[in-house]
Structures are given as C-alpha cells and as structure tokens.
N, C-alpha and C. Protein backbone atom coordinates (compact mmCIF):
# COMPACT_ATOMS: atom_id res chain seq x y z
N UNK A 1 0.85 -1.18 0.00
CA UNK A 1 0.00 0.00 0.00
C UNK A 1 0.89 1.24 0.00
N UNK A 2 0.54 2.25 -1.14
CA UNK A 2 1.33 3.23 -0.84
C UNK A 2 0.60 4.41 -0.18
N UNK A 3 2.01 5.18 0.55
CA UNK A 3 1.91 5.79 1.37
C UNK A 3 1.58 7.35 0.57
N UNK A 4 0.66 8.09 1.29
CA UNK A 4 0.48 9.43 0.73
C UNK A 4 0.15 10.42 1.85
N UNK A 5 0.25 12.04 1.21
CA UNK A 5 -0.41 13.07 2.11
C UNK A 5 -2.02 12.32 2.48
N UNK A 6 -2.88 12.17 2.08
CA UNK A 6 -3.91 11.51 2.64
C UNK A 6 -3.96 10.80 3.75
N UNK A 7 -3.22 9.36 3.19
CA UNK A 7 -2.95 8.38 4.06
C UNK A 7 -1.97 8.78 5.57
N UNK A 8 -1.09 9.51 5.34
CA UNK A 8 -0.42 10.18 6.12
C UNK A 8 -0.80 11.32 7.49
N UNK A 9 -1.57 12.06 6.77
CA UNK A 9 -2.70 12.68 7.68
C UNK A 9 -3.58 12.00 8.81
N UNK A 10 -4.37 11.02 7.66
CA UNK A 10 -4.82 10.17 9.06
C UNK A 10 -4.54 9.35 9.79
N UNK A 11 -3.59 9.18 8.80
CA UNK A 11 -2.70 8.47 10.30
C UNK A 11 -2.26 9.10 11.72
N UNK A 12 -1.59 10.64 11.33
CA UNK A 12 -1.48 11.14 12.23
C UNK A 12 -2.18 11.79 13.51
N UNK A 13 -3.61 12.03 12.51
CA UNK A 13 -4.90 11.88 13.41
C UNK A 13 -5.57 11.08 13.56
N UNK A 14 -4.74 10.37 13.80
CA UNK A 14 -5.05 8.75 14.29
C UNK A 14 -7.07 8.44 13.71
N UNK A 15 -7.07 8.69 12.70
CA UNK A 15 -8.50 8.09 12.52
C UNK A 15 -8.65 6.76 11.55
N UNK A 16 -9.28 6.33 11.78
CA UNK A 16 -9.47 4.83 11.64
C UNK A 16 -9.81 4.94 10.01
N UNK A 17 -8.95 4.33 9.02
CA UNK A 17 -9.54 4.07 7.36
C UNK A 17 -9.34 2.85 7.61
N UNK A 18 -9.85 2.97 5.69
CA UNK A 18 -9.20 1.37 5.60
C UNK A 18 -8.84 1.61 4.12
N UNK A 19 -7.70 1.57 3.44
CA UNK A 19 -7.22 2.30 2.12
C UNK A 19 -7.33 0.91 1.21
N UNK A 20 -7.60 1.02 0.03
CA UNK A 20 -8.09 0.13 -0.90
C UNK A 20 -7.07 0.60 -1.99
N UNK A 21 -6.19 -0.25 -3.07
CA UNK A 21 -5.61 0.20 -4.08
C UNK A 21 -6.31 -0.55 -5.11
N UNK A 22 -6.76 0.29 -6.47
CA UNK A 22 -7.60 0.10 -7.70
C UNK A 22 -6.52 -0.01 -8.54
N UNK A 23 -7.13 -0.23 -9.58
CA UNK A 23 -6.56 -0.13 -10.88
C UNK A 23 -5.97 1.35 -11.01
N UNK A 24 -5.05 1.75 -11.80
CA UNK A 24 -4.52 3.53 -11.87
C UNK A 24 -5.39 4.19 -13.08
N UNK A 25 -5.91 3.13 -13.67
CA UNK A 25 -6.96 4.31 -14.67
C UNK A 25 -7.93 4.76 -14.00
N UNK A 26 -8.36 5.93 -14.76
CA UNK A 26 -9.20 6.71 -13.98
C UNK A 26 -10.60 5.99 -13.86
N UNK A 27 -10.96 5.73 -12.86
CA UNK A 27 -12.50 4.90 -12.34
C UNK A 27 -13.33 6.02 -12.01
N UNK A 28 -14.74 5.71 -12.10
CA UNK A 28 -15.90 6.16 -11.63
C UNK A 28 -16.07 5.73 -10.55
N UNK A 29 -16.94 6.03 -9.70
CA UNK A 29 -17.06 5.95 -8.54
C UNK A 29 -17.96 4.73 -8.66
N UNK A 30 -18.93 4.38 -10.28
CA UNK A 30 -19.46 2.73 -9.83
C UNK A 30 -18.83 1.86 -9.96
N UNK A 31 -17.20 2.14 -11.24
CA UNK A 31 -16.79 1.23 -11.20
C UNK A 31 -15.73 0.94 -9.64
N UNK A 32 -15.66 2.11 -8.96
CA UNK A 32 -14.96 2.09 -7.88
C UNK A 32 -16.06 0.97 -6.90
N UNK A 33 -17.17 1.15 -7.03
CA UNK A 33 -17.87 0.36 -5.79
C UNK A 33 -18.26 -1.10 -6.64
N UNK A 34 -17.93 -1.42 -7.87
CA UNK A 34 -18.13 -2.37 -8.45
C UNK A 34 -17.04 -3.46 -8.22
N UNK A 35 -15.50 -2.55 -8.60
CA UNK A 35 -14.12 -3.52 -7.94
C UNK A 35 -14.56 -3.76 -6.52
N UNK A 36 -14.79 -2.67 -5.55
CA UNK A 36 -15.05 -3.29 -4.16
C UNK A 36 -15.68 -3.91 -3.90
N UNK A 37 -16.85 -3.90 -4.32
CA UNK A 37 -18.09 -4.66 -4.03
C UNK A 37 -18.69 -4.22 -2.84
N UNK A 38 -19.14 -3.40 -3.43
CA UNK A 38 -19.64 -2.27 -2.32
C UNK A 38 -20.73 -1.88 -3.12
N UNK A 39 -22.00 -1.07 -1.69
CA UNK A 39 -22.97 -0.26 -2.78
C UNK A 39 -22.42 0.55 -3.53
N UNK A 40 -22.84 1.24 -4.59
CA UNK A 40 -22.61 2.22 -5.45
C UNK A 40 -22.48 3.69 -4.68
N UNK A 41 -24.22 3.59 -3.54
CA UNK A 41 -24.64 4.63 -3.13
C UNK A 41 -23.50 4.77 -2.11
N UNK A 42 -22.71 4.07 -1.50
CA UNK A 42 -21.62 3.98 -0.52
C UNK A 42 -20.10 4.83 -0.81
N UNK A 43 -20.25 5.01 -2.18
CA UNK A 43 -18.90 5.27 -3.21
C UNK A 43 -19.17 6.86 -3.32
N UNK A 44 -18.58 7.95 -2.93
CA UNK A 44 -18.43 9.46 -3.05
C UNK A 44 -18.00 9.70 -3.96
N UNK A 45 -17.77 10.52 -4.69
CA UNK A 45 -16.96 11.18 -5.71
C UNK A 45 -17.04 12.48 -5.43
N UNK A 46 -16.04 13.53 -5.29
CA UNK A 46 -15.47 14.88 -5.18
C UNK A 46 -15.70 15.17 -6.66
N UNK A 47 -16.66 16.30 -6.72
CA UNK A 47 -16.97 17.29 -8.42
C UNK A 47 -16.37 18.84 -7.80
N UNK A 48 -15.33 19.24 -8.65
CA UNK A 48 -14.94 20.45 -8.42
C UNK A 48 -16.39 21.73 -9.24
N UNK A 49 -16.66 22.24 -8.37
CA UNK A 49 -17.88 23.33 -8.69
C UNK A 49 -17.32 24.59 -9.01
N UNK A 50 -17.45 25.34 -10.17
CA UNK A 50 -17.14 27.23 -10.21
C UNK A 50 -17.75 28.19 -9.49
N UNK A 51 -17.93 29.17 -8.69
CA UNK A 51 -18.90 30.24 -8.81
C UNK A 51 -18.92 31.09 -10.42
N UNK A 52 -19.95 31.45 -10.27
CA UNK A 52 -19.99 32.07 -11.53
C UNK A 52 -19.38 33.50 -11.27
N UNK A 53 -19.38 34.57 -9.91
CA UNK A 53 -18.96 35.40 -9.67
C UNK A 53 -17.32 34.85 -9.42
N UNK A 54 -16.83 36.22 -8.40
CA UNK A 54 -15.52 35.78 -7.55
C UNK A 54 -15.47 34.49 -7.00
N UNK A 55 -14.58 34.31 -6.17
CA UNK A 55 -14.06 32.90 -5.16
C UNK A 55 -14.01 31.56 -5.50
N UNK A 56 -13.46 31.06 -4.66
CA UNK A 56 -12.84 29.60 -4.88
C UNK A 56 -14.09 28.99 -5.32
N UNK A 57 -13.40 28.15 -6.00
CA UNK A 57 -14.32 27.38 -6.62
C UNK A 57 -14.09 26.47 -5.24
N UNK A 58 -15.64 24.99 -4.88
CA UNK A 58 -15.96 24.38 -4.12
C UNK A 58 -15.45 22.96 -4.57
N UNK A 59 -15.73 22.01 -3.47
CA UNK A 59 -15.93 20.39 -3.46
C UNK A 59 -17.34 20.09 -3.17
N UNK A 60 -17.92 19.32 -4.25
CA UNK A 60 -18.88 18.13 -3.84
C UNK A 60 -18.79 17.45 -3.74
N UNK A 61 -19.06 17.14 -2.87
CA UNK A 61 -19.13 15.38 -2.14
C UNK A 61 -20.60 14.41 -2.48
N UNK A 62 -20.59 13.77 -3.65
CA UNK A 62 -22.30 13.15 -3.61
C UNK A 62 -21.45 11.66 -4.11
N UNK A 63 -22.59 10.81 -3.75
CA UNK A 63 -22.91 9.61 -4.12
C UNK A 63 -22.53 9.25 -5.72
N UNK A 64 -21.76 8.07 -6.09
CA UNK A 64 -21.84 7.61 -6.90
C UNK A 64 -22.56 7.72 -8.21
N UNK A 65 -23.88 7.11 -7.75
CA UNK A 65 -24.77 6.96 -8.63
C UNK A 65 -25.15 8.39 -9.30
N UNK A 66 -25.44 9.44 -8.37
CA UNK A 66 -26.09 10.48 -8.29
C UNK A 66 -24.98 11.54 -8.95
N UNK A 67 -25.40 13.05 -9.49
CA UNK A 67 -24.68 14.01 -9.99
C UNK A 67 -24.90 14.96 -9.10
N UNK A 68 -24.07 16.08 -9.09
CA UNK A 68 -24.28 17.61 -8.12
C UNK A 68 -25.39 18.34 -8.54
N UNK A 69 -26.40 18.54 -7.99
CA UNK A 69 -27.27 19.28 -8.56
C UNK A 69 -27.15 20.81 -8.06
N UNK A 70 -26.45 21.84 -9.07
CA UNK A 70 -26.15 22.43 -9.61
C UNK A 70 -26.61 23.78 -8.97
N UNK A 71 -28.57 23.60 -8.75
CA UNK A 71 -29.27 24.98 -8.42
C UNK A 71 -29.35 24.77 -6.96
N UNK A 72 -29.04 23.22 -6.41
CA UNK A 72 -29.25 23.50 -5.14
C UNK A 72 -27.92 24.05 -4.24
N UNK A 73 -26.85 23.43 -4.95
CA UNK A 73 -25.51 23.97 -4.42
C UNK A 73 -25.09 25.77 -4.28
N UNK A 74 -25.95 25.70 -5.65
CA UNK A 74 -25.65 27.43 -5.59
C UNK A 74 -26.53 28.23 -4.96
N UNK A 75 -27.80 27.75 -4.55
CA UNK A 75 -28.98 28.07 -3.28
C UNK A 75 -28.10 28.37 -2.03
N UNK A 76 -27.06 26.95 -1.92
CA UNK A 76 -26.51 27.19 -0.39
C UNK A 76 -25.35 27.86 0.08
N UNK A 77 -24.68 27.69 -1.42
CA UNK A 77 -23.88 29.13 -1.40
C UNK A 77 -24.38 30.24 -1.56
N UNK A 78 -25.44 30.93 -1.94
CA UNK A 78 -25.67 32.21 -1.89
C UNK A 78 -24.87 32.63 -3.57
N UNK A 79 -25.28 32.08 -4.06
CA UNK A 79 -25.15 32.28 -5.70
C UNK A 79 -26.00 32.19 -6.49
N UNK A 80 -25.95 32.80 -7.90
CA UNK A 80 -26.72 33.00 -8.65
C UNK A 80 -26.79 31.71 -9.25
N UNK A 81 -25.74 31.13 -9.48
CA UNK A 81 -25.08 29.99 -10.50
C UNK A 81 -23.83 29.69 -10.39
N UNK A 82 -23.72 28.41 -10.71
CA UNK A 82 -22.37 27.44 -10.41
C UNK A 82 -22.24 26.84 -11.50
N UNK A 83 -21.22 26.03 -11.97
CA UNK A 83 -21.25 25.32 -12.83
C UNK A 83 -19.87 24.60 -12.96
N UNK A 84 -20.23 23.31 -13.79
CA UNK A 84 -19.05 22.34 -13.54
C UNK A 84 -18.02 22.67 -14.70
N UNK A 85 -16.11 23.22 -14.22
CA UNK A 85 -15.62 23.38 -15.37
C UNK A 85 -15.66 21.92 -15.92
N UNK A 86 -14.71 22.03 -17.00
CA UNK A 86 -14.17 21.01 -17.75
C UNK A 86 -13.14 19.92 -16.78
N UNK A 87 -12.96 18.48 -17.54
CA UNK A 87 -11.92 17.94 -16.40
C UNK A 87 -10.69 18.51 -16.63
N UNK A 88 -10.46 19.23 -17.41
CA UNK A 88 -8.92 19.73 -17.65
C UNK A 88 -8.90 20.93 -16.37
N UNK A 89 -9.92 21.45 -16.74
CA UNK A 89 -9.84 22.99 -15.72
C UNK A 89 -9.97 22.71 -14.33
N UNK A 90 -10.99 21.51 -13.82
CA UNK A 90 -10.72 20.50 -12.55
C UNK A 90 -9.02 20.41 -12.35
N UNK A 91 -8.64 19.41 -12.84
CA UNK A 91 -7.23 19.15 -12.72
C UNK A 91 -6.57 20.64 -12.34
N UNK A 92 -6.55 21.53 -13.10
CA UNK A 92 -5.68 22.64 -12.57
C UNK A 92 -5.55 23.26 -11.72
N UNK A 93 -7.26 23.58 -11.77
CA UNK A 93 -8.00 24.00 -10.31
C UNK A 93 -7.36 23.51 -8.97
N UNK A 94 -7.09 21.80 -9.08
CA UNK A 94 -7.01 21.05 -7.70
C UNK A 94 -5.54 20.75 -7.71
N UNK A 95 -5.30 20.85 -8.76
CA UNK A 95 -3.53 19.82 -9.03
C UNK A 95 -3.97 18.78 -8.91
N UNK A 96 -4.78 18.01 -8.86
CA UNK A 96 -4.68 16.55 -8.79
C UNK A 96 -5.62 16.41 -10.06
N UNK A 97 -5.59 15.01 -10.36
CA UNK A 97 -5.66 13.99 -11.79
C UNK A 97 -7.21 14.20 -11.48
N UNK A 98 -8.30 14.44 -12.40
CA UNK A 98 -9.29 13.73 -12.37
C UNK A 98 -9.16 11.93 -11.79
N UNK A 99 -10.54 11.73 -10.80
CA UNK A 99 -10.01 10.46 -10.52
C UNK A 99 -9.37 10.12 -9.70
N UNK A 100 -8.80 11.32 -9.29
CA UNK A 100 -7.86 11.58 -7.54
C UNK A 100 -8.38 12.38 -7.00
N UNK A 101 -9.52 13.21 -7.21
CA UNK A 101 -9.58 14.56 -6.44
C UNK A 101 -10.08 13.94 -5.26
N UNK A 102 -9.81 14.42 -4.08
CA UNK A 102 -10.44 14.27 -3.02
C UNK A 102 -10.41 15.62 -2.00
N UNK A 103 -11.14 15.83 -0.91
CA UNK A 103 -11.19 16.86 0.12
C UNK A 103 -10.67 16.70 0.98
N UNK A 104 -9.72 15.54 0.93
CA UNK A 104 -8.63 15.35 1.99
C UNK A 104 -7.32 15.52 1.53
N UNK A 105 -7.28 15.61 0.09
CA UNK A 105 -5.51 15.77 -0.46
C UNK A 105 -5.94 17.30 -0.63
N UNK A 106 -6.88 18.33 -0.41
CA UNK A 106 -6.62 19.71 -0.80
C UNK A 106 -7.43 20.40 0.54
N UNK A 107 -7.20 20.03 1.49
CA UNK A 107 -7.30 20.41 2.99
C UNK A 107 -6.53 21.32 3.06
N UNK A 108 -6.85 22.74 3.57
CA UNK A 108 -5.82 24.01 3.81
C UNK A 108 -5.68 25.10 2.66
N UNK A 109 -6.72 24.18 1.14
CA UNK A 109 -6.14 24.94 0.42
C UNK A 109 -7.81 25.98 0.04
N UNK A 110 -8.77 26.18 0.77
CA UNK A 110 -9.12 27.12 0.79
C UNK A 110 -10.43 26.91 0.05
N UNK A 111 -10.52 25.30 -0.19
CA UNK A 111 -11.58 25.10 -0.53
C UNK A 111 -13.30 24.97 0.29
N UNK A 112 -14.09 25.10 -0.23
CA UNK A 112 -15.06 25.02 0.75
C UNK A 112 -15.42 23.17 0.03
N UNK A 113 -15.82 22.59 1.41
CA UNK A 113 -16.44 20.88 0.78
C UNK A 113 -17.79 21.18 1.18
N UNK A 114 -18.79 20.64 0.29
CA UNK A 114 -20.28 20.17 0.81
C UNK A 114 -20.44 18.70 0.76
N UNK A 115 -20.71 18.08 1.80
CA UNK A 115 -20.70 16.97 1.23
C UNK A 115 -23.02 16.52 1.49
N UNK A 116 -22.97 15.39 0.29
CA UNK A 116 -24.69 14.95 0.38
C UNK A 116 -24.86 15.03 1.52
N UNK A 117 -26.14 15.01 2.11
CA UNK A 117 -26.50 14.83 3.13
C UNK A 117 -26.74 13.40 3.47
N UNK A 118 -26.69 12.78 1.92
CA UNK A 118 -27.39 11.50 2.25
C UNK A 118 -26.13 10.86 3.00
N UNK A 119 -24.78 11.37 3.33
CA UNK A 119 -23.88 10.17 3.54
C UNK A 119 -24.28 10.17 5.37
N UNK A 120 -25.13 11.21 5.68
CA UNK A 120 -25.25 10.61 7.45
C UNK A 120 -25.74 9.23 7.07
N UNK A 121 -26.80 8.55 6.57
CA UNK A 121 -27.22 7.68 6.44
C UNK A 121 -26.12 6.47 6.52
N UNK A 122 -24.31 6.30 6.29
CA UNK A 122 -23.71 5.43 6.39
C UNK A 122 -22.87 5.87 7.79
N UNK A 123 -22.11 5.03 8.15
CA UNK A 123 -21.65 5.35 8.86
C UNK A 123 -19.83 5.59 8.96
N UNK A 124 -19.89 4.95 7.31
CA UNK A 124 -18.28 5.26 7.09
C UNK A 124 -18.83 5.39 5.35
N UNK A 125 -18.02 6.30 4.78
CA UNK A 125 -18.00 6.05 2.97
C UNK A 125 -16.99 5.90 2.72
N UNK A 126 -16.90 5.75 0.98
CA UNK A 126 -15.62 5.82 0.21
C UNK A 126 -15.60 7.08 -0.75
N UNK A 127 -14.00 7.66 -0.26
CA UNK A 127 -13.93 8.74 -1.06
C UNK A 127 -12.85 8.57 -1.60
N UNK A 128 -12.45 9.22 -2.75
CA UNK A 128 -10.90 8.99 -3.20
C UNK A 128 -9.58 9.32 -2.66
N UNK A 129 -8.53 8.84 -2.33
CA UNK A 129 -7.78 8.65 -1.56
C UNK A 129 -6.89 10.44 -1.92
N UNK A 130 -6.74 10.92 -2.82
CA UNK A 130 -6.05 11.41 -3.60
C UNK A 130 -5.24 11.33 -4.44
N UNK A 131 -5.43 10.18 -5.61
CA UNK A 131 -4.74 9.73 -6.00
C UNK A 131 -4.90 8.71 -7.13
N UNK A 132 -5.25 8.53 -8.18
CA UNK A 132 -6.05 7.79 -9.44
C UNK A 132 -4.90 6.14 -8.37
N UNK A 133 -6.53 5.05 -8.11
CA UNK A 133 -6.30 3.64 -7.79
C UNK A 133 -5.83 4.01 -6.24
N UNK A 134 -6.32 5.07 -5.86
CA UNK A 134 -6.35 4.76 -4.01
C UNK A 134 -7.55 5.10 -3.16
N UNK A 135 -8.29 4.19 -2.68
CA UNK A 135 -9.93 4.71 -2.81
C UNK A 135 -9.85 4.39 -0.67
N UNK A 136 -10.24 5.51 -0.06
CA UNK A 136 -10.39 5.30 1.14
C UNK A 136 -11.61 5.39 2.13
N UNK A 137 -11.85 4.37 2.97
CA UNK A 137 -13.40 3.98 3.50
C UNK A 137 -12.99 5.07 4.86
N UNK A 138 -13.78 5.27 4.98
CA UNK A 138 -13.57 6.56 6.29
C UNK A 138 -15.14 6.46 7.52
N UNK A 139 -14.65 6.76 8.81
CA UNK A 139 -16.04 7.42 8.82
C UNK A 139 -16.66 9.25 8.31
N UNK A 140 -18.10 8.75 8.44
CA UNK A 140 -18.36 10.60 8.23
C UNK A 140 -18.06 10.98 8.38
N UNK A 141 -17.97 10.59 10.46
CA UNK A 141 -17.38 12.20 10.98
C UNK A 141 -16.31 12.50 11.09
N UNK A 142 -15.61 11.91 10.71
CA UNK A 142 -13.72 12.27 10.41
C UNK A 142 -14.09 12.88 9.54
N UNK A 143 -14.64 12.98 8.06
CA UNK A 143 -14.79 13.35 7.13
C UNK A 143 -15.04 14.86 7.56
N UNK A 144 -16.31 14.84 7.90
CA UNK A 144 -16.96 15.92 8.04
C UNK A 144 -15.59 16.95 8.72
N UNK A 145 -15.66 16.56 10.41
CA UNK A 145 -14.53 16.98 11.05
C UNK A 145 -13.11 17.63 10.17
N UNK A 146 -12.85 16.68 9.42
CA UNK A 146 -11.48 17.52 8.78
C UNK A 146 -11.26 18.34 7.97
N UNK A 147 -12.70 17.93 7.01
CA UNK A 147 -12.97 18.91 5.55
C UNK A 147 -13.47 19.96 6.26
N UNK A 148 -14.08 19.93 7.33
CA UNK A 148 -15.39 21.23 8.07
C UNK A 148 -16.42 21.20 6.51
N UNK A 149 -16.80 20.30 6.36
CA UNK A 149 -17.55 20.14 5.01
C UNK A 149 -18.97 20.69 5.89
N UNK A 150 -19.81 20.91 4.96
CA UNK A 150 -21.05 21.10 5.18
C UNK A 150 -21.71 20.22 4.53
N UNK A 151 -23.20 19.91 5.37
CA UNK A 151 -23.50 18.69 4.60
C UNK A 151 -25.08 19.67 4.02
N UNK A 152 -25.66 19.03 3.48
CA UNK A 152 -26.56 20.10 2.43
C UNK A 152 -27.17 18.94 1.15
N UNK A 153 -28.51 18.55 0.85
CA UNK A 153 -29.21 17.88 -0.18
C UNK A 153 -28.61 18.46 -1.47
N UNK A 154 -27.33 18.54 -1.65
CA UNK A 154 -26.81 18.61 -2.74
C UNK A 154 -26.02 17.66 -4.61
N UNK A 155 -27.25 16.32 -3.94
CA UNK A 155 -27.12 15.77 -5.40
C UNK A 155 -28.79 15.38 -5.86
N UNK A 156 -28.55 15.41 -6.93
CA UNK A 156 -29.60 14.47 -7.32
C UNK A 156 -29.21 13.49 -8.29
N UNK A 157 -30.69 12.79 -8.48
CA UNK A 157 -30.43 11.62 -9.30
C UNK A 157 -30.68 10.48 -10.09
C-alpha cells in the first residue's frame, strides 16, 4: 500500500480508514464500488464546482450513482449559478488527476467541501484517496470533522 499526504494525515490523526488500491486508470465511482463490491450509493466522488462570480471554486461530495445538482448547491452558497468546469480545468484547479480529487488531499487549500447529506445515512463512505487507484473507506465524521464540510441535499439523481 502506498503511502500518501492523505494516508499520512490520518494516520497522524489517528482516525481509523481502511485504504483500498484500484486499478490507476481513472475509475468512476461505480466502477470504484463495483471492484469493491460495495454499494454504489456507498462510493463518493469529489466534483470540483465554479462560482460564476468571484471565489474559490468548491468540493462536492455526492454519491456515486447520483450528480451535483447544480441549483441546489448554488442556493446554499448564496449564488446566482455554479457550474461544472471542464476535467482539464478540474485538474488545474485542484492539481490533482481527475479520478484523484479528493477533500482530503486539498485540505488548507481554501476550498469550501459540501458533502450529500445523504452520507449521514452510512456510517463510514468511500472517497478517493487522492490519488487515481487509491480509494479510502472513512467514517463521516472524520470526514466531516477535517474537511469542516457542510452537509446540504446537494445531489440528485
């Protein structure tokens, strides 16, 4: 298993994962819960969001199956409109690969995370490790706790 800023972090805050290594092409989050064998709805995926005005662009945190829905995110930001760049403009945005983004490899850097609301419903998910083929099971509230994510009915599907 390799070692990363992710993996590294929680280690040091001692919170309990359990790190999974995939294939290095870039996976979806069903085919991510399909290698595991896991629900789908269990599998997160991080969508980098724009404002349409000033400021950082955001993290979504939704379900697998499901996409960011778009008018509700920008409801809870207090925006007119949001919208998803391109994966190239993702990548630049985050420095990391489509397929790696996660809200734990860009902690500090000023992003805001929302994550679904639906993930209270588990009691640990999978989000991407940071890193295309490193997929990590977490609980929420580490999640929540580290990102200071907000949680918010922000996918649909």
């Amino acid at each position: 298993m390799k070692a990363n800023n992710v993996t590294r972090l929680l280690d040091a805050r001692k919170i309990p994962y359990t790190a999974f290594e995939l294939p290095a092409e870039k996976l979806g989050a069903l085919e991510t819960a399909q290698h595991l064998g896991v629900p789908a709805e269990q599998v997160y995926k991080t969508i980098v969001v724009v404002r349409e005005g000033q400021g950082k662009p955001v993290l979504a945190v939704v379900p697998g199956p499901q996409e960011v829905d778009l008018k509700a995110l920008a409801k809870a930001l207090g925006e007119k409109k949001v919208n998803l760049p391109t994966q190239r403009a993702a990548e630049q945005l985050t420095g990391l690969q489509a397929g790696g983004i996660s809200p734990l490899a860009l902690l500090n850097r000023g992003f805001e995370v929302w994550l679904d609301e639906s993930a209270i419903l588990w009691d640990e998910i999978y989000i991407s490790g940071g890193q295309r083929g490193l997929n990590i099971l977490l609980p929420v509230e580490a999640l929540v706790e580290l990102t200071g994510a907000r949680l918010a009915p922000v996918a649909r599907g």
